[in-house]
C-alpha atoms as a PDB file:
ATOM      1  CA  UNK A   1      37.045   7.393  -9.046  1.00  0.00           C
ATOM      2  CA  UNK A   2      37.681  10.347  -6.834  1.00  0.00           C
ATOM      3  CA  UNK A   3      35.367  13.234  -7.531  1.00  0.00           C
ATOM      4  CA  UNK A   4      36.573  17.119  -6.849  1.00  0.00           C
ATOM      5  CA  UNK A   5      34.449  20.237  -7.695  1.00  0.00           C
ATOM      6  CA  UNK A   6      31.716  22.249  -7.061  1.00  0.00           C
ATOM      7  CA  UNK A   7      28.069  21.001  -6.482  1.00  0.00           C
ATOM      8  CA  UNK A   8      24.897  22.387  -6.293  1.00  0.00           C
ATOM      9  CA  UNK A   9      21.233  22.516  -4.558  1.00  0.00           C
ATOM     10  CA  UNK A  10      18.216  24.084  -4.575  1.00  0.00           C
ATOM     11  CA  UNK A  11      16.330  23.458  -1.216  1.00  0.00           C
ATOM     12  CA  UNK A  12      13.121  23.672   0.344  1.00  0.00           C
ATOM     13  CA  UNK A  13      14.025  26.467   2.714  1.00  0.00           C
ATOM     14  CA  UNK A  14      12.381  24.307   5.222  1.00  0.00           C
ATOM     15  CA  UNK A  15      15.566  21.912   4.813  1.00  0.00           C
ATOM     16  CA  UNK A  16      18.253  24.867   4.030  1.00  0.00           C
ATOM     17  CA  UNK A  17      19.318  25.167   7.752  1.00  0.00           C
ATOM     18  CA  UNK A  18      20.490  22.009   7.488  1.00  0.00           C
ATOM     19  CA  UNK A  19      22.501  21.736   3.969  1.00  0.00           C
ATOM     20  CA  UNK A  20      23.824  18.349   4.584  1.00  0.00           C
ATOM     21  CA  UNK A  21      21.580  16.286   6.356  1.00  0.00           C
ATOM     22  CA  UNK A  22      20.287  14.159   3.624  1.00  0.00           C
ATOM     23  CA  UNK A  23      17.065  14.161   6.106  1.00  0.00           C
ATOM     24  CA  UNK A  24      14.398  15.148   3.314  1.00  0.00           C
ATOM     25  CA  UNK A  25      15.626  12.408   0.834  1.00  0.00           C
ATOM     26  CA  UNK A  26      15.430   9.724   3.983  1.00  0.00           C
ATOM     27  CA  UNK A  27      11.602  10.918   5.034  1.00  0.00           C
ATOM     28  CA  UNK A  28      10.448  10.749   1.154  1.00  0.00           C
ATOM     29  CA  UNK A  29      13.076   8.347  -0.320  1.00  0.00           C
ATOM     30  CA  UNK A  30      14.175   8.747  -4.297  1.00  0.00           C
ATOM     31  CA  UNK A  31      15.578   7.553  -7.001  1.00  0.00           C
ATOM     32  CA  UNK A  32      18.584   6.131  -5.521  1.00  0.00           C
ATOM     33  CA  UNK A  33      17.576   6.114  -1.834  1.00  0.00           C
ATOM     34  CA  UNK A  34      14.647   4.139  -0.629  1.00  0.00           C
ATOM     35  CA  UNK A  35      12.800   5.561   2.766  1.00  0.00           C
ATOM     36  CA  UNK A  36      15.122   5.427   5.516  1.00  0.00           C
ATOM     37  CA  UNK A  37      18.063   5.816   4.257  1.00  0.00           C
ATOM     38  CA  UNK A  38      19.801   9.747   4.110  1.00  0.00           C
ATOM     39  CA  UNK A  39      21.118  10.409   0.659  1.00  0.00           C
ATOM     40  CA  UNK A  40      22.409  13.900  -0.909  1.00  0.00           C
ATOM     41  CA  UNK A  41      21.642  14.828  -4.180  1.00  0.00           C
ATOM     42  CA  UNK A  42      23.648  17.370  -5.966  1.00  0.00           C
ATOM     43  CA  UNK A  43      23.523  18.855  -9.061  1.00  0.00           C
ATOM     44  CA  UNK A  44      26.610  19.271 -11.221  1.00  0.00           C
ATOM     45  CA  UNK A  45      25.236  22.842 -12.712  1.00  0.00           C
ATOM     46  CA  UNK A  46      22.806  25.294 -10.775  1.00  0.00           C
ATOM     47  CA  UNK A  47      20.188  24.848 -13.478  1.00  0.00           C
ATOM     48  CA  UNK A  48      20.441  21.088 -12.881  1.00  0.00           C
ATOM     49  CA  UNK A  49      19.880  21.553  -9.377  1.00  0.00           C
ATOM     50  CA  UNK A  50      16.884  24.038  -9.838  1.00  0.00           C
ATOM     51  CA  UNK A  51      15.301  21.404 -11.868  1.00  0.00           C
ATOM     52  CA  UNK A  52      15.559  18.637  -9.799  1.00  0.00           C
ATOM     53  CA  UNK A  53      13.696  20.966  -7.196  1.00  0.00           C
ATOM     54  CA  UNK A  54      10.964  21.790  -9.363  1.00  0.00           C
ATOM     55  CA  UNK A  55      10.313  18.490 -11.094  1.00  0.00           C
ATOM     56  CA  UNK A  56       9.204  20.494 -14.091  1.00  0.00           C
ATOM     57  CA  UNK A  57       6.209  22.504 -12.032  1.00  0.00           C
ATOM     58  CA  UNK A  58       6.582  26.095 -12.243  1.00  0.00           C
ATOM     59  CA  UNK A  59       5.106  27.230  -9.584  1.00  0.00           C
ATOM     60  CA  UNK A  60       7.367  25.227  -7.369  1.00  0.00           C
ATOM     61  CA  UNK A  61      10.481  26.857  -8.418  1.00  0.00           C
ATOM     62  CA  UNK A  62       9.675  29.817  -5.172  1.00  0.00           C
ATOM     63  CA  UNK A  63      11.060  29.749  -2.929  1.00  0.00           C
ATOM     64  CA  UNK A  64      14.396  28.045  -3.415  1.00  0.00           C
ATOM     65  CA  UNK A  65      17.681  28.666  -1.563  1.00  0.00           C
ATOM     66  CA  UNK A  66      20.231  27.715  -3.843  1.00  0.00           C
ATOM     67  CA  UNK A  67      23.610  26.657  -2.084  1.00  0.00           C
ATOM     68  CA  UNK A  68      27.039  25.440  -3.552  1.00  0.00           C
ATOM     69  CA  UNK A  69      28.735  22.580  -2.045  1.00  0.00           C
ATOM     70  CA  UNK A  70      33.206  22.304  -2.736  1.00  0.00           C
ATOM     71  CA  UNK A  71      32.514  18.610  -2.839  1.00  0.00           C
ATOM     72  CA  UNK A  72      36.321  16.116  -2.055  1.00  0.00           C
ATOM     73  CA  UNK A  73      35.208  12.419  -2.249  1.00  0.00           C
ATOM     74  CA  UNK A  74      36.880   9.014  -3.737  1.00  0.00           C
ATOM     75  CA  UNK A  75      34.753   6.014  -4.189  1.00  0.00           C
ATOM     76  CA  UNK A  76      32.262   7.406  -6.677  1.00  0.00           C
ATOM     77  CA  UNK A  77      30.983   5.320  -9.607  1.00  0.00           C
ATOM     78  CA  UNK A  78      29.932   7.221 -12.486  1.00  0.00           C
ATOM     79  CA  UNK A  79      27.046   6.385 -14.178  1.00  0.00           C
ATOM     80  CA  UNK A  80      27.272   8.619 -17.286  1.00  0.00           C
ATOM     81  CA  UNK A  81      29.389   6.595 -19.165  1.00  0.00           C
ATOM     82  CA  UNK A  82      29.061   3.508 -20.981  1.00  0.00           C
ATOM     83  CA  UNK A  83      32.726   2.171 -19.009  1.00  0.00           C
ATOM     84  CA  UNK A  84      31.239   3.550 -15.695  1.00  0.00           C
ATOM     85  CA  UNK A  85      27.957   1.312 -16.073  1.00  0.00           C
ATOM     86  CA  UNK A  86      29.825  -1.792 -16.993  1.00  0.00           C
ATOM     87  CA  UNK A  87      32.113  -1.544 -14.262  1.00  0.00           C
ATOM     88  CA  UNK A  88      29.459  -1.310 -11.819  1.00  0.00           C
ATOM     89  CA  UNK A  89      27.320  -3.896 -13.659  1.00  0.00           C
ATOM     90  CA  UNK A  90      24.400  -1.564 -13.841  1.00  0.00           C
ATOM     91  CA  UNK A  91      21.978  -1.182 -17.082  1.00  0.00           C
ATOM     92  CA  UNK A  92      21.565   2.668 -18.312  1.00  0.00           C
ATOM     93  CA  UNK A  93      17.648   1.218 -18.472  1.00  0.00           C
ATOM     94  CA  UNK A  94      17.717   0.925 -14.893  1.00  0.00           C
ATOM     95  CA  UNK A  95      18.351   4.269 -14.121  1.00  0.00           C
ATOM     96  CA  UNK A  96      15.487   5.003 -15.714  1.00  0.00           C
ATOM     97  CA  UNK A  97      13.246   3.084 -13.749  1.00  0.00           C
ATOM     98  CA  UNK A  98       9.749   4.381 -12.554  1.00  0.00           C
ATOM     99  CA  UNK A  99      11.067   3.864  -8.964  1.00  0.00           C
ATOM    100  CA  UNK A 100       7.964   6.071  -7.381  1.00  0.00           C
ATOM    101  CA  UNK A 101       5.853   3.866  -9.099  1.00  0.00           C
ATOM    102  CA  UNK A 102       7.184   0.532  -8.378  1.00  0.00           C
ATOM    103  CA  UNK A 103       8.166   1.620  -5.078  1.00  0.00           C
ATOM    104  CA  UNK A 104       4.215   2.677  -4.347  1.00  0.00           C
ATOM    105  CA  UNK A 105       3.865  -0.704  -5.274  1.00  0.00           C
ATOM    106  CA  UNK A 106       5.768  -2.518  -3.306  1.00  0.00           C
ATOM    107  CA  UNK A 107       8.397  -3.776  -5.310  1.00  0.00           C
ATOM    108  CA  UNK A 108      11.626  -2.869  -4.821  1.00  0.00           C
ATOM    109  CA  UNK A 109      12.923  -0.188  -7.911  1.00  0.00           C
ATOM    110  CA  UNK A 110      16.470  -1.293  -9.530  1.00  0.00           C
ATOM    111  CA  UNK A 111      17.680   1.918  -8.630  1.00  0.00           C
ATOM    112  CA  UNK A 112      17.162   0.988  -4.935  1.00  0.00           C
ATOM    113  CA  UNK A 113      19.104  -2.354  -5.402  1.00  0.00           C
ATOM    114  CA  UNK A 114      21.862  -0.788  -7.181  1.00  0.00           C
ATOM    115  CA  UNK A 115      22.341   1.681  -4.380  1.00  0.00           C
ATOM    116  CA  UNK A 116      22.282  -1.053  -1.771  1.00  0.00           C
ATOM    117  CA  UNK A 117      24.754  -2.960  -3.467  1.00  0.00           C
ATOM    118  CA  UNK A 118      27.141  -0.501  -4.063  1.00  0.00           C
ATOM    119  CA  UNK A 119      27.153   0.955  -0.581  1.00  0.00           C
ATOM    120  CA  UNK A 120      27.750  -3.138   0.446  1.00  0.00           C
ATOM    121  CA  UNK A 121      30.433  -2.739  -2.221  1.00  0.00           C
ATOM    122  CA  UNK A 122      32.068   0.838  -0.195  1.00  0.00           C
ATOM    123  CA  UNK A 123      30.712   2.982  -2.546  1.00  0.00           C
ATOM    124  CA  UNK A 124      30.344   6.516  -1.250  1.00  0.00           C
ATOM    125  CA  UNK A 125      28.303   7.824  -4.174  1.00  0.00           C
ATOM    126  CA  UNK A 126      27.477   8.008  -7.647  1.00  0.00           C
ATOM    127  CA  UNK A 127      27.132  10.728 -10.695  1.00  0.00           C
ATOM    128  CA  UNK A 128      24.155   9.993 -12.556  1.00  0.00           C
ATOM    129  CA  UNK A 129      22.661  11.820 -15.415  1.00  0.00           C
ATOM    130  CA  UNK A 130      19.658  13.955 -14.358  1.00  0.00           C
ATOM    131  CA  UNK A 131      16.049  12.687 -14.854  1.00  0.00           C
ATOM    132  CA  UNK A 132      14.146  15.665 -14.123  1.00  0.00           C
ATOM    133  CA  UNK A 133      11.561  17.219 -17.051  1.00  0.00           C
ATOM    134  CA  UNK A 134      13.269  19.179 -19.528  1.00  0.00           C
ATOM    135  CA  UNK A 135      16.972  17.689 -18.398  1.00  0.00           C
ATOM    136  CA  UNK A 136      19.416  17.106 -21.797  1.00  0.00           C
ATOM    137  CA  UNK A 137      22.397  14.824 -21.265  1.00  0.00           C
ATOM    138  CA  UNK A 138      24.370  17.844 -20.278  1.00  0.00           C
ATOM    139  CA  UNK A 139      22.234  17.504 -16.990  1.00  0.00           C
ATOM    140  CA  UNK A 140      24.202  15.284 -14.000  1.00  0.00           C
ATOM    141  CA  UNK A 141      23.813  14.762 -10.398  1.00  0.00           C
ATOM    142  CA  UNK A 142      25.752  13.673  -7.771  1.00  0.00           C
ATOM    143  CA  UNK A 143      24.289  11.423  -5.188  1.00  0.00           C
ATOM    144  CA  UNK A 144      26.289  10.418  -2.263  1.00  0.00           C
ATOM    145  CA  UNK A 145      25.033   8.085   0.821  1.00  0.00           C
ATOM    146  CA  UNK A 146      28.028   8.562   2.700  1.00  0.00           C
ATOM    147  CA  UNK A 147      30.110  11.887   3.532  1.00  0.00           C
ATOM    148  CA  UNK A 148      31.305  13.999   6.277  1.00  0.00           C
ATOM    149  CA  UNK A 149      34.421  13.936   8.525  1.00  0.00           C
ATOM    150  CA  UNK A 150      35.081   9.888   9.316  1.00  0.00           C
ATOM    151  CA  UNK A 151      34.063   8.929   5.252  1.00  0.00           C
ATOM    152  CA  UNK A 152      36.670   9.184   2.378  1.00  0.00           C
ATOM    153  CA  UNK A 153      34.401  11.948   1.417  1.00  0.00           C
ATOM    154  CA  UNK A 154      34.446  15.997   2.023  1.00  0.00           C
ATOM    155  CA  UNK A 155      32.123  18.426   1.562  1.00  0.00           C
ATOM    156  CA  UNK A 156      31.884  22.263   2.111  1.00  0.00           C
ATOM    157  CA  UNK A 157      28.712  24.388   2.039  1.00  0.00           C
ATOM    158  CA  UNK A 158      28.507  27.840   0.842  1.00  0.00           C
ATOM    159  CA  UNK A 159      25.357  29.318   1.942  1.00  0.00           C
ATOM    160  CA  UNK A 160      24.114  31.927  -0.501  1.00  0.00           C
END
């Protein structure tokens, strides 16, 4: 599906000079991206995005620079919807998975196969509901491996 609207993130300000590098998520891996590889996530609402940064820890919320993204990009698999995880032959359990966990022991997290897969499969990205303490199903992300000027996939950054 193509995917057109506006985006969101809280960063680090140690990682806000660079809005789309995708950097941070390569150096500590996540959900969908194991170490290595670059990934951006996005939220679809600014409070999704501020709690993805503060994984439910108050005193983490300072400081956050909070930056919208105009986000252009086809090739995204949505993984909200019961249609979007058939076609994609991913279980809604498996986005669930205690990746950190799994990954700190060694074994490779479902999420991480998924991601691999799809990208094999030209998949540029993929909206997935938001795991983050105190997130509601309202709560979505989008994660993309793949964007800038030579990918189906385009992204603007409005600095705050």
């Amino acid at each position: 599906m193509r995917f057109r609207g506006t985006a969101y993130r809280a960063h680090d300000p140690r990682w806000s000079f660079s809005p789309l590098s995708g950097d941070g998520a390569a150096i500590h891996g996540g959900r969908f991206n194991p170490k290595g590889m670059p990934a951006l996530y996005l939220g679809l609402a600014p409070m999704t995005a501020i709690k993805e940064a503060s994984q439910g820890l108050a005193l983490k919320i300072e400081p956050l620079v909070l930056c919208s993204y105009d986000v252009d990009c086809e090739n995204i698999v949505d993984l909200t919807t019961a249609a979007g995880l058939k076609a994609a032959g991913v279980a809604g359990s498996d986005l669930a998975c205690g990746w950190m966990l799994l990954a700190h022991e060694g074994r490779t997290p479902q999420t991480w196969a998924m991601a691999t897969r799809l990208i094999a499969d030209g998949v540029i990205g993929v909206i997935a509901p938001s795991f983050a303490p105190g997130s509601t199903a309202d709560d979505r992300n989008l994660v993309l491996w793949r964007w800038g000027q030579d990918k189906p996939c385009r992204i603007t950054v409005h600095d705050p």
